[in-house]
N, C-alpha and C. Protein backbone atom coordinates (compact mmCIF):
# COMPACT_ATOMS: atom_id res chain seq x y z
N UNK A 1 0.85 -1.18 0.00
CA UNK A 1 0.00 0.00 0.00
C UNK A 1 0.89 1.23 0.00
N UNK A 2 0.37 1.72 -1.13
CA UNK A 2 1.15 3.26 -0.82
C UNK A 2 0.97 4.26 -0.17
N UNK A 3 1.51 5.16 -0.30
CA UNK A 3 1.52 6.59 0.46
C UNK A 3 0.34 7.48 -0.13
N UNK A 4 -0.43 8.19 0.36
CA UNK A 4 -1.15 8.95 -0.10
C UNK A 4 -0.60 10.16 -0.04
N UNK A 5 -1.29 10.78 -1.26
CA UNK A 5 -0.59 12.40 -1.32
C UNK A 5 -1.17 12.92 -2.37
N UNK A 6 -2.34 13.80 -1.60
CA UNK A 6 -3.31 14.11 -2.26
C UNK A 6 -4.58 13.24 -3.24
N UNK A 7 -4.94 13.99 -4.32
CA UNK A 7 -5.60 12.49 -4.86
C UNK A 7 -4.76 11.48 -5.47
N UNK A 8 -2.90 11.75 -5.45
CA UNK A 8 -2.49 10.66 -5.94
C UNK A 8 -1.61 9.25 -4.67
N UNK A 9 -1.09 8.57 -5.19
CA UNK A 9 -0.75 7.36 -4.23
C UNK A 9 0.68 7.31 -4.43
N UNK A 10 1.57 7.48 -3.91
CA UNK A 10 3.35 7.51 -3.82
C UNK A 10 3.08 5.81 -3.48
N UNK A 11 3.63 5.42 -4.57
CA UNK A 11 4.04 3.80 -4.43
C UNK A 11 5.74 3.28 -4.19
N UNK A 12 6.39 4.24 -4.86
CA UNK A 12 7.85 4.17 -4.48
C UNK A 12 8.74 5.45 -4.76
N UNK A 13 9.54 6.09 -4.34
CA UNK A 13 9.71 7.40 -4.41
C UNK A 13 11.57 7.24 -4.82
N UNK A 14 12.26 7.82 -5.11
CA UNK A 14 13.82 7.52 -5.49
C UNK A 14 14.47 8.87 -5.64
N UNK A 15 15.20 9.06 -4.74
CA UNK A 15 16.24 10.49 -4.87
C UNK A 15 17.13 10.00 -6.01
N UNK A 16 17.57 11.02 -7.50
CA UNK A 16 18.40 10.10 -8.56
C UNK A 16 19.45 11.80 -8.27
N UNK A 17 19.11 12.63 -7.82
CA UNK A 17 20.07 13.57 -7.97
C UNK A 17 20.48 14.50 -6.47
N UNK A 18 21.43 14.73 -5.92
CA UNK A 18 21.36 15.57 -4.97
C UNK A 18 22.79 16.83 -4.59
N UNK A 19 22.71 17.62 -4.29
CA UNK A 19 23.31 18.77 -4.14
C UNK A 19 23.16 19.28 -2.78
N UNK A 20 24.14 20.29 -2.71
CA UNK A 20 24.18 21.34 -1.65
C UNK A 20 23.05 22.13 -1.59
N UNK A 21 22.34 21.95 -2.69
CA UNK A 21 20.91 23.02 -2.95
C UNK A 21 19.78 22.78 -3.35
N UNK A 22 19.86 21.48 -4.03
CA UNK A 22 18.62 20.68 -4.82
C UNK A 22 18.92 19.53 -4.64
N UNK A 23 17.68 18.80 -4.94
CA UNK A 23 17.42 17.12 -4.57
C UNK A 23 16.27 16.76 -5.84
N UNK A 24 17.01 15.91 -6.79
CA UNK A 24 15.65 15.85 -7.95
C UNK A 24 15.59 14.43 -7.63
N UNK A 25 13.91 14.03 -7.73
CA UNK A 25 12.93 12.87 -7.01
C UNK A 25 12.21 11.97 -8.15
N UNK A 26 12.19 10.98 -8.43
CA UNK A 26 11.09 10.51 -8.94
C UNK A 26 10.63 9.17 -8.64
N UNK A 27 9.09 9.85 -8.76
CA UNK A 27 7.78 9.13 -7.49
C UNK A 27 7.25 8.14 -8.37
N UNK A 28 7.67 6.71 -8.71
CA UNK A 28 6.44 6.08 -9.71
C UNK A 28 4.98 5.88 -8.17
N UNK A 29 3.47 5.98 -9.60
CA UNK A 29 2.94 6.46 -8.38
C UNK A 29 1.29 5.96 -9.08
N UNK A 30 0.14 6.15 -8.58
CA UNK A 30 -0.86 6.01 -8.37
C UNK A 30 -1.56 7.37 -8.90
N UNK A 31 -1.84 7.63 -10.20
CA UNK A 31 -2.65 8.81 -10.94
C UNK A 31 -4.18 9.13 -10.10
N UNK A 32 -4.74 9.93 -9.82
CA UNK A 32 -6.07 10.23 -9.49
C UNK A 32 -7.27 9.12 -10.25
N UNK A 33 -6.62 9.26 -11.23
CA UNK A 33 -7.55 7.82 -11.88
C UNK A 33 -7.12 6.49 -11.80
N UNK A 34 -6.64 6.53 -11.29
CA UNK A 34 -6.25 5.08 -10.35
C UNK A 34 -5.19 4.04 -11.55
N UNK A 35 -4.38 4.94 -13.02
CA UNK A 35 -4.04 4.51 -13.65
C UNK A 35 -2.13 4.83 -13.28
N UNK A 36 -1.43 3.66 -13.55
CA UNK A 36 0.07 3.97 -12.71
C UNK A 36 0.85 5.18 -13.36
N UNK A 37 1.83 5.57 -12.97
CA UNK A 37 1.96 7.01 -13.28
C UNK A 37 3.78 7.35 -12.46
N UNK A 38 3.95 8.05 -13.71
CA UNK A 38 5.30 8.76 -13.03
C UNK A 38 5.66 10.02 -12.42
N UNK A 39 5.82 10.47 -11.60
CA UNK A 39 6.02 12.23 -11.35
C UNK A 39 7.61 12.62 -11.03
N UNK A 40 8.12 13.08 -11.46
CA UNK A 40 9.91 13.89 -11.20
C UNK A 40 9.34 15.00 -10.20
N UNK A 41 9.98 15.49 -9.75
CA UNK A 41 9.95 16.68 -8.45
C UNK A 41 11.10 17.53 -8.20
N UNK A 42 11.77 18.37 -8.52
CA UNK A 42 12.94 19.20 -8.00
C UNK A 42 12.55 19.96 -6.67
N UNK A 43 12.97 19.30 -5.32
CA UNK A 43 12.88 19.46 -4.03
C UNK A 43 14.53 21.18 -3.65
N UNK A 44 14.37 22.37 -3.73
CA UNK A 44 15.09 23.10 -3.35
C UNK A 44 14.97 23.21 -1.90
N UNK A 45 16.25 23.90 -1.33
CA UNK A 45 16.21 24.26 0.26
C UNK A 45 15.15 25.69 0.22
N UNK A 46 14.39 25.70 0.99
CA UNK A 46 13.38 26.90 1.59
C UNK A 46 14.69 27.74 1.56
N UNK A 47 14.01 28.97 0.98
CA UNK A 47 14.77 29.79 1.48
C UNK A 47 13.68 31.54 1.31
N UNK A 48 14.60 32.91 1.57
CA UNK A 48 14.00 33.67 1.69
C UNK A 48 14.21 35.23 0.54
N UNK A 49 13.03 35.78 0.48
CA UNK A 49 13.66 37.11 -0.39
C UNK A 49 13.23 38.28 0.30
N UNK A 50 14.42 39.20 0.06
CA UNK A 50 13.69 40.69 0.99
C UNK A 50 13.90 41.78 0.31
N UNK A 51 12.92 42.71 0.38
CA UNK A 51 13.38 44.27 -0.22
C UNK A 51 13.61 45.27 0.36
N UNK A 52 14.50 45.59 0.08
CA UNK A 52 15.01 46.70 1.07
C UNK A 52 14.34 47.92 0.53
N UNK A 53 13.75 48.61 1.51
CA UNK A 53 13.03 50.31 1.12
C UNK A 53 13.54 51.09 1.98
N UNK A 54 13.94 52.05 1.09
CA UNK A 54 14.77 53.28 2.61
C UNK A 54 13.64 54.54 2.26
N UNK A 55 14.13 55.48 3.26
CA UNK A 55 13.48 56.26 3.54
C UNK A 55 12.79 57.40 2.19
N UNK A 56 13.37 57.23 0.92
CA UNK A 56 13.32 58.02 0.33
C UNK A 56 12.48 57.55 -0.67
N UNK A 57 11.94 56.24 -0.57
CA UNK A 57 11.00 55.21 -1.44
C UNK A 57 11.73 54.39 -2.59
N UNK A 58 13.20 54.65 -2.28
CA UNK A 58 14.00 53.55 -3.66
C UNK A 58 13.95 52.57 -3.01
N UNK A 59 13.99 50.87 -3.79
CA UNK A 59 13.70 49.46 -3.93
C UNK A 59 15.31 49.74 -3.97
N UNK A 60 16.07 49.16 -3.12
CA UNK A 60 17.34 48.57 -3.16
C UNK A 60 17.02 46.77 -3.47
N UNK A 61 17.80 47.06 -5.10
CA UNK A 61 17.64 45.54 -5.85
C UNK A 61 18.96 45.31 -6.28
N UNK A 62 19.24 44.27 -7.18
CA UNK A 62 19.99 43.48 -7.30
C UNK A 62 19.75 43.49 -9.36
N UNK A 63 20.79 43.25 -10.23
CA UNK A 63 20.91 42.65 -11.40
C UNK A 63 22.00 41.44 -11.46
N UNK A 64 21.34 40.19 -12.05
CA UNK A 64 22.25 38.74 -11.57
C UNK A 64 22.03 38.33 -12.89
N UNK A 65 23.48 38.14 -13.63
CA UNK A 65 22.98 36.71 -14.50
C UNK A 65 22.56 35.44 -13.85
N UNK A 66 21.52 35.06 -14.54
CA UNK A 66 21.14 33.23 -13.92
C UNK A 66 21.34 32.67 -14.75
N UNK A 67 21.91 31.59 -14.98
CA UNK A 67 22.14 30.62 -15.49
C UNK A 67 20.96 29.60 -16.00
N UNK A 68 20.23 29.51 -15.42
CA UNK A 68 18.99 28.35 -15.76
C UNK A 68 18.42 29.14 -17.10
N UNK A 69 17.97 30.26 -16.91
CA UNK A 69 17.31 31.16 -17.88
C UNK A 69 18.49 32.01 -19.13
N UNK A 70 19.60 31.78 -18.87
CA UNK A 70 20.31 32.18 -19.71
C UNK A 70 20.68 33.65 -20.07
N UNK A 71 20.01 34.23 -18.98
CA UNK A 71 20.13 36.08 -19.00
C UNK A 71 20.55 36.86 -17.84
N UNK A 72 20.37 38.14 -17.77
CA UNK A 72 20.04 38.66 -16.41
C UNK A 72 18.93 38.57 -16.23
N UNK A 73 18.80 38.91 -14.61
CA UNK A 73 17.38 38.77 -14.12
C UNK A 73 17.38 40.61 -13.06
N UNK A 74 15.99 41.10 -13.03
CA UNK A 74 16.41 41.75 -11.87
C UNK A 74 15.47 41.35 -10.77
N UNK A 75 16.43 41.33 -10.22
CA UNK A 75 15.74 40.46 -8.33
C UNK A 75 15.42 41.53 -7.14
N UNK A 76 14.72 40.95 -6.21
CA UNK A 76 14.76 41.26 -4.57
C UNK A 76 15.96 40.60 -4.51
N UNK A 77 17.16 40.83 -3.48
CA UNK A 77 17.77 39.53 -2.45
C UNK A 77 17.45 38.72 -2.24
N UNK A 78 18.16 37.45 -2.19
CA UNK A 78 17.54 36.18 -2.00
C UNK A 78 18.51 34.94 -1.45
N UNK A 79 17.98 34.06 -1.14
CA UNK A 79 18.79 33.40 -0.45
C UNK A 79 18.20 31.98 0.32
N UNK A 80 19.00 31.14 0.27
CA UNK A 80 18.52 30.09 1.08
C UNK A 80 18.86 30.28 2.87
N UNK A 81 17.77 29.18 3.41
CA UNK A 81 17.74 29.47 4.66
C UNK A 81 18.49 28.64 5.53
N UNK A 82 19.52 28.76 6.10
CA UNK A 82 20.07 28.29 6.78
C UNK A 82 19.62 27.33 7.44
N UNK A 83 20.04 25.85 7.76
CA UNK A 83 19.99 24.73 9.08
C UNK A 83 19.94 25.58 10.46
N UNK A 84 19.08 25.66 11.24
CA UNK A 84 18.88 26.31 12.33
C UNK A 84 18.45 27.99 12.34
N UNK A 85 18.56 28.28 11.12
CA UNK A 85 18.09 29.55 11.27
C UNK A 85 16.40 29.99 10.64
N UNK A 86 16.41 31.64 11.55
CA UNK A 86 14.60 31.43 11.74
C UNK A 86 14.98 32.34 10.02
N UNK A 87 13.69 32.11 9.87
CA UNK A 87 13.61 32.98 8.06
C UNK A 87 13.98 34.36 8.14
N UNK A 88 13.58 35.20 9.54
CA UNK A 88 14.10 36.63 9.83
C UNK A 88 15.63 36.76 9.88
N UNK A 89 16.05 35.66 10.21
CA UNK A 89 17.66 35.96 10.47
C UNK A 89 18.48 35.52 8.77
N UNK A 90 17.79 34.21 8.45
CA UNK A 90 18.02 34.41 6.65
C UNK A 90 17.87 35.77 6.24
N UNK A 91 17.15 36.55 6.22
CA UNK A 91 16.56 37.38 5.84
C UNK A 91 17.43 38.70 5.48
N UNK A 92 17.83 38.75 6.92
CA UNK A 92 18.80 40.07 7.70
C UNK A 92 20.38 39.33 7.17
N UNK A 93 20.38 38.12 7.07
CA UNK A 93 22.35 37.71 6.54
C UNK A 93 21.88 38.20 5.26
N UNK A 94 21.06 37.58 4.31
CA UNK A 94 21.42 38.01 2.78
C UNK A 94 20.99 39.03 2.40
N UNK A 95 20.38 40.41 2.94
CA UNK A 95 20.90 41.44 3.12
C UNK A 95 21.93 41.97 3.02
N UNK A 96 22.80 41.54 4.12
CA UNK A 96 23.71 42.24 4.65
C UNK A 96 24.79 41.58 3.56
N UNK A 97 24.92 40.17 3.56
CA UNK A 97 25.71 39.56 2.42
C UNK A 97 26.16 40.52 0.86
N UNK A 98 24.67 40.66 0.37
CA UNK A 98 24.79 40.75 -0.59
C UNK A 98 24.41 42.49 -1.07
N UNK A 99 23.92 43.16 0.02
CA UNK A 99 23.81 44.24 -0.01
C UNK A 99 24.67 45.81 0.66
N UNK A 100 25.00 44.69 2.01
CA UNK A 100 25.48 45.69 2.87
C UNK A 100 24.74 46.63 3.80
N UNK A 101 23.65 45.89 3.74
CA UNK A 101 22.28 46.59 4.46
C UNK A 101 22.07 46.04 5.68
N UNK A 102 21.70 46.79 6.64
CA UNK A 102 20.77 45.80 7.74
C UNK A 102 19.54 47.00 8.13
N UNK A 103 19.02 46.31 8.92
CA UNK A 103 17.60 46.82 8.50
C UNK A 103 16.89 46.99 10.06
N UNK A 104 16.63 48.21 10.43
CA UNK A 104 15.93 47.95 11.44
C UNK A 104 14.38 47.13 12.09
N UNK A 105 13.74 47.53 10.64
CA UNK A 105 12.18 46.81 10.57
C UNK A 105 12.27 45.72 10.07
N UNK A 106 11.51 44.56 10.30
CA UNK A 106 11.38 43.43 8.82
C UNK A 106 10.07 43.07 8.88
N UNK A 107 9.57 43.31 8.06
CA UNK A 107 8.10 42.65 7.83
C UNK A 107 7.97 41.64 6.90
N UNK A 108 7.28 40.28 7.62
CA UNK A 108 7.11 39.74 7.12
C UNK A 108 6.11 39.64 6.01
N UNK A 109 5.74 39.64 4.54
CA UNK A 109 4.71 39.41 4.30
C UNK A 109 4.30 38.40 3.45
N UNK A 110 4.80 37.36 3.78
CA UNK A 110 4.23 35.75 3.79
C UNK A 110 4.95 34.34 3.13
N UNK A 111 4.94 33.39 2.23
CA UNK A 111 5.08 32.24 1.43
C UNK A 111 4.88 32.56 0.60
N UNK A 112 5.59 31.69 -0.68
CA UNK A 112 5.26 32.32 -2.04
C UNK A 112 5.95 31.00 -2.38
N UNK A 113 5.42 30.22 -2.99
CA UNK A 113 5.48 28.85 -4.10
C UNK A 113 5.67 29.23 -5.12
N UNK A 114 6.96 29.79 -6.01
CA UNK A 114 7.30 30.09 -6.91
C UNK A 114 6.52 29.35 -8.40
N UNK A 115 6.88 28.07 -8.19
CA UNK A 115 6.51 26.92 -8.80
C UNK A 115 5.84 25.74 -8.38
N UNK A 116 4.81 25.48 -8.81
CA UNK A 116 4.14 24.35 -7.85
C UNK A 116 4.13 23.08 -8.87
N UNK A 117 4.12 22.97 -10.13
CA UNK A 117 3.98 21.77 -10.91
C UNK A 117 4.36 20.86 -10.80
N UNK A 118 6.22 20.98 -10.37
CA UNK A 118 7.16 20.13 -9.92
C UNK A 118 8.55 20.60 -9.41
N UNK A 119 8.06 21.82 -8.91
CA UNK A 119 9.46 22.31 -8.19
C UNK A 119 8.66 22.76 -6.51
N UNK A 120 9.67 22.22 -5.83
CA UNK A 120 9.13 22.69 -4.25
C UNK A 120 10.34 23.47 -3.88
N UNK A 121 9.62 24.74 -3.92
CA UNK A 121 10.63 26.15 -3.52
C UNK A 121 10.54 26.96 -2.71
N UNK A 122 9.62 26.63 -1.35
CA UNK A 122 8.84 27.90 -0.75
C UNK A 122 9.97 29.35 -0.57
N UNK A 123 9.56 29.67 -0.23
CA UNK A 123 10.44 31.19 0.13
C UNK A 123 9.59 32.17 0.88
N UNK A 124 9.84 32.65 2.00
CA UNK A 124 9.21 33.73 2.97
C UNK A 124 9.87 35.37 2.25
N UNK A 125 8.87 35.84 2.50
CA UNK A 125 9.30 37.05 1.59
C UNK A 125 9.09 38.56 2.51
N UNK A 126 10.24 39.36 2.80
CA UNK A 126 10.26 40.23 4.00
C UNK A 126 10.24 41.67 2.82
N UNK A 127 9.28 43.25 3.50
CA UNK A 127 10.14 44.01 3.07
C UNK A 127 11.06 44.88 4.08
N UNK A 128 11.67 45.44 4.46
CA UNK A 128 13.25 45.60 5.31
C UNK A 128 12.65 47.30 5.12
N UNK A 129 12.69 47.73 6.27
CA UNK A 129 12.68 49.15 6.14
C UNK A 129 13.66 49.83 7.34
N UNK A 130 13.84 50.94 7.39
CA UNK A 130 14.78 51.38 8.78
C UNK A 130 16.62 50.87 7.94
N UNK A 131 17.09 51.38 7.15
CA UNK A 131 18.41 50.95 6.28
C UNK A 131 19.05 51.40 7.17
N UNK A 132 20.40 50.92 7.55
CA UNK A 132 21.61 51.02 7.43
C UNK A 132 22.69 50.48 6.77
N UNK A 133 23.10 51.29 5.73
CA UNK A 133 24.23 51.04 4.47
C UNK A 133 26.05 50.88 5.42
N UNK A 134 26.37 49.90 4.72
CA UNK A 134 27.81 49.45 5.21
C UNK A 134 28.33 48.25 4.00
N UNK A 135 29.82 47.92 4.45
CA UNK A 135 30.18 47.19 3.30
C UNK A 135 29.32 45.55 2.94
N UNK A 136 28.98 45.20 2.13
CA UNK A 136 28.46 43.96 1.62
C UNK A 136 29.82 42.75 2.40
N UNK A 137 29.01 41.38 1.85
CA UNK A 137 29.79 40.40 2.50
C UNK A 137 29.35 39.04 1.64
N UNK A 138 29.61 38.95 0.42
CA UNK A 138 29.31 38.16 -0.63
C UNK A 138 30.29 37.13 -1.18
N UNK A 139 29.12 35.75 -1.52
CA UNK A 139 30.46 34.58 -1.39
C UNK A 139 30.77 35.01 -2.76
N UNK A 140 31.80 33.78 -3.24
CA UNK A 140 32.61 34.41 -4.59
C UNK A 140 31.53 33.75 -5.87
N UNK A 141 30.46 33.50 -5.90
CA UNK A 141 29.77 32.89 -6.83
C UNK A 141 28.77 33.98 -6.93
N UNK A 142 28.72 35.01 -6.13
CA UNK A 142 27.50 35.97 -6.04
C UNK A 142 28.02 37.44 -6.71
N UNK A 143 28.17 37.32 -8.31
CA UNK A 143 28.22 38.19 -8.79
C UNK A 143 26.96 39.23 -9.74
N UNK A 144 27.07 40.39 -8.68
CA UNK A 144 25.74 40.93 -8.92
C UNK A 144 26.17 42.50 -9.20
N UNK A 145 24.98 42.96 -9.56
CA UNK A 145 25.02 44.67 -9.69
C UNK A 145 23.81 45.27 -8.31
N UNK A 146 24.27 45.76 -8.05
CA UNK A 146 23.44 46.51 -6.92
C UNK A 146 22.80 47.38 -7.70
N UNK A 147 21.38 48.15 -7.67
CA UNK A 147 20.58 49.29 -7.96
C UNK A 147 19.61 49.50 -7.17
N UNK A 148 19.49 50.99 -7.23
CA UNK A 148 18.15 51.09 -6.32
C UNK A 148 16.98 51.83 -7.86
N UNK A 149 15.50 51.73 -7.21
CA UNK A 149 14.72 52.44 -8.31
C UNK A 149 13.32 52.45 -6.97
N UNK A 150 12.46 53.57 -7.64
CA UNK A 150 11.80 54.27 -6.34
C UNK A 150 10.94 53.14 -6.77
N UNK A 151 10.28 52.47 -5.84
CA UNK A 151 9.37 51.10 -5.50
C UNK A 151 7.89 51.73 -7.03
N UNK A 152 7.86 52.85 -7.01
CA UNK A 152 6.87 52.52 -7.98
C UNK A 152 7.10 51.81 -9.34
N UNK A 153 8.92 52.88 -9.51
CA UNK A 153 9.11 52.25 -10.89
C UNK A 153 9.04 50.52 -10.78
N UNK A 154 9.48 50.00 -9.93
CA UNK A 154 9.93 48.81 -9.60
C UNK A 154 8.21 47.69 -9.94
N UNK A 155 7.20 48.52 -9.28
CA UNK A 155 6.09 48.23 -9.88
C UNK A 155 5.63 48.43 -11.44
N UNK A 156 6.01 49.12 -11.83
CA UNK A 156 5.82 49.20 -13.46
C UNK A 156 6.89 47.88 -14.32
N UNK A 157 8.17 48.06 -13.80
CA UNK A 157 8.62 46.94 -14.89
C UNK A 157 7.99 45.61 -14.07
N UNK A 158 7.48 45.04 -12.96
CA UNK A 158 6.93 44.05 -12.78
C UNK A 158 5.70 44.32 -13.66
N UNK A 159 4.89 44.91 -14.05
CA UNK A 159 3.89 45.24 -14.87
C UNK A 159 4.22 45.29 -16.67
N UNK A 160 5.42 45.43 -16.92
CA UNK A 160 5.62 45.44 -17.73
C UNK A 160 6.27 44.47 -18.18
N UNK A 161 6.83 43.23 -17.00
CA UNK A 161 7.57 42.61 -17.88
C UNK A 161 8.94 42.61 -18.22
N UNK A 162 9.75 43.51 -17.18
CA UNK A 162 11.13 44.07 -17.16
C UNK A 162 11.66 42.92 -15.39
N UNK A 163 10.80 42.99 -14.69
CA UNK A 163 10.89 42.46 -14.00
C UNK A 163 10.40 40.62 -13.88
N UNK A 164 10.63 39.57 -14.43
CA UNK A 164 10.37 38.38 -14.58
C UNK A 164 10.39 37.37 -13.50
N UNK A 165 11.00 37.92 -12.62
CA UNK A 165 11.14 36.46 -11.29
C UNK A 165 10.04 36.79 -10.54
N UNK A 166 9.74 35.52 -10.48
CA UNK A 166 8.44 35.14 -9.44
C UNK A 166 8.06 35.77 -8.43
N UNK A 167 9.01 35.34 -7.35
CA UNK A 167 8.95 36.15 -5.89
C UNK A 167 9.71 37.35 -6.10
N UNK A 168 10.51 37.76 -6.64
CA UNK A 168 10.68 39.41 -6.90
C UNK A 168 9.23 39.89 -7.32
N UNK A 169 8.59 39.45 -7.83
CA UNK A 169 7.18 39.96 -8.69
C UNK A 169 6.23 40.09 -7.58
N UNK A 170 6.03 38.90 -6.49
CA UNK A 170 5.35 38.97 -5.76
C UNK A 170 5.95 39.79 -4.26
N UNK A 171 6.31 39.51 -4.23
CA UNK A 171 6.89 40.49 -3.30
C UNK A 171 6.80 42.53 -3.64
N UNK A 172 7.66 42.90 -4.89
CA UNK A 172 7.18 44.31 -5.45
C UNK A 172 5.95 44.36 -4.91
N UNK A 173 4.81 43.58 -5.48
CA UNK A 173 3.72 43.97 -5.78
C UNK A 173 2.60 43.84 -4.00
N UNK A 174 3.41 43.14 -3.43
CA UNK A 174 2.39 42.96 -2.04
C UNK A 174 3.61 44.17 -0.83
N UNK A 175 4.57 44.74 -1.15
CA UNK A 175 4.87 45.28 -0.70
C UNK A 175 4.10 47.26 -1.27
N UNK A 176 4.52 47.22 -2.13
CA UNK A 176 3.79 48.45 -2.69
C UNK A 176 1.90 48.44 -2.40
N UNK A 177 0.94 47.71 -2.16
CA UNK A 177 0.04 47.17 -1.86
C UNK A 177 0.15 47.55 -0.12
N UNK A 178 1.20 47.09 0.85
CA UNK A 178 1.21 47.05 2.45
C UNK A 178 1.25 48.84 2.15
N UNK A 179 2.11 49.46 1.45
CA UNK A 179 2.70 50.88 1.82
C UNK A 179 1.42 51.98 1.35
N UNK A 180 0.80 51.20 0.45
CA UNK A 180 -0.92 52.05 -0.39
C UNK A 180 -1.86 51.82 1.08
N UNK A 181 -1.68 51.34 1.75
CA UNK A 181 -2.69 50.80 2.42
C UNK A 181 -2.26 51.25 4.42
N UNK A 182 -0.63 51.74 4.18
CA UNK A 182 -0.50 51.98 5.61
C UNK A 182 -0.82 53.60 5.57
């Protein structure tokens, strides 16, 4: 008897890939229609994204080539979450890592499942207000451009399409949304 999970049935499950960062899975398995069935899964470490807003309404962001997508991207900060650490303290290192920021406020404002089809990615998503600027602290694989742009523009290229990552998208947009509304 298998595992249930959801309307489908995990009959045998097999880690074929694993990393410092990812774990790819595949579940032969039990379809909703009760016909046998395969599912792959790319399992990532939780991790977190934050935006930094200072006092003057600029989005302190980030420009990163990624590799998966083959371009730049422009991002929130981001980062996986540490073994023992709470998502606020992820939060406040890759900041400070990759920005040089720390932040007096952090608000949380929530989960964000980037991908749900077959990637498990959650990510807690903070925006950081109260700045203090100092030197960055970035490993040697984290080559980025720092920019700031006033949170509205930052809402327009997510609207337009200048902005493409997921939780950068969601995040802009539920942060500019908390600040319409405080």
């Amino acid at each position: 008897m298998g595992k249930k999970h959801g309307a489908w049935t995990i009959e045998s499950s097999e880690c074929r890939y694993k990393d410092d960062f990812v774990e790819f899975w595949v579940d032969e398995c039990l379809k909703p229609d009760g016909e046998p069935g395969r599912r792959a899964t790319l399992r990532m470490l939780p991790g977190v994204a934050v935006l930094a807003l200072d006092e003057e309404g600029f989005a302190h962001m980030i420009r990163k080539f990624r590799y998966a997508i083959g371009r730049e991207s422009v991002e929130a900060v981001q980062g996986a979450t540490d073994e023992g650490e709470s998502e606020a303290e992820a939060a406040r290192r890759e900041l400070k890592e990759e920005l040089g920021i720390e932040a007096r406020e952090l608000t949380d404002l929530g989960l964000v499942d980037a991908v749900t089809s077959q990637v498990f990615s959650p990510s807690r998503i903070f925006l950081a207000r109260g700045l203090a600027f100092g030197e960055h602290d970035r490993e040697s694989t984290e080559v980025l451009q720092p920019f700031k742009v006033k949170l509205g523009e930052a809402v327009r290229m997510v609207m337009d399409g200048e902005i493409t990552q997921a939780t950068t998208c969601v995040l802009v947009l539920k942060a500019a949304r908390l600040l319409a509304d405080e």
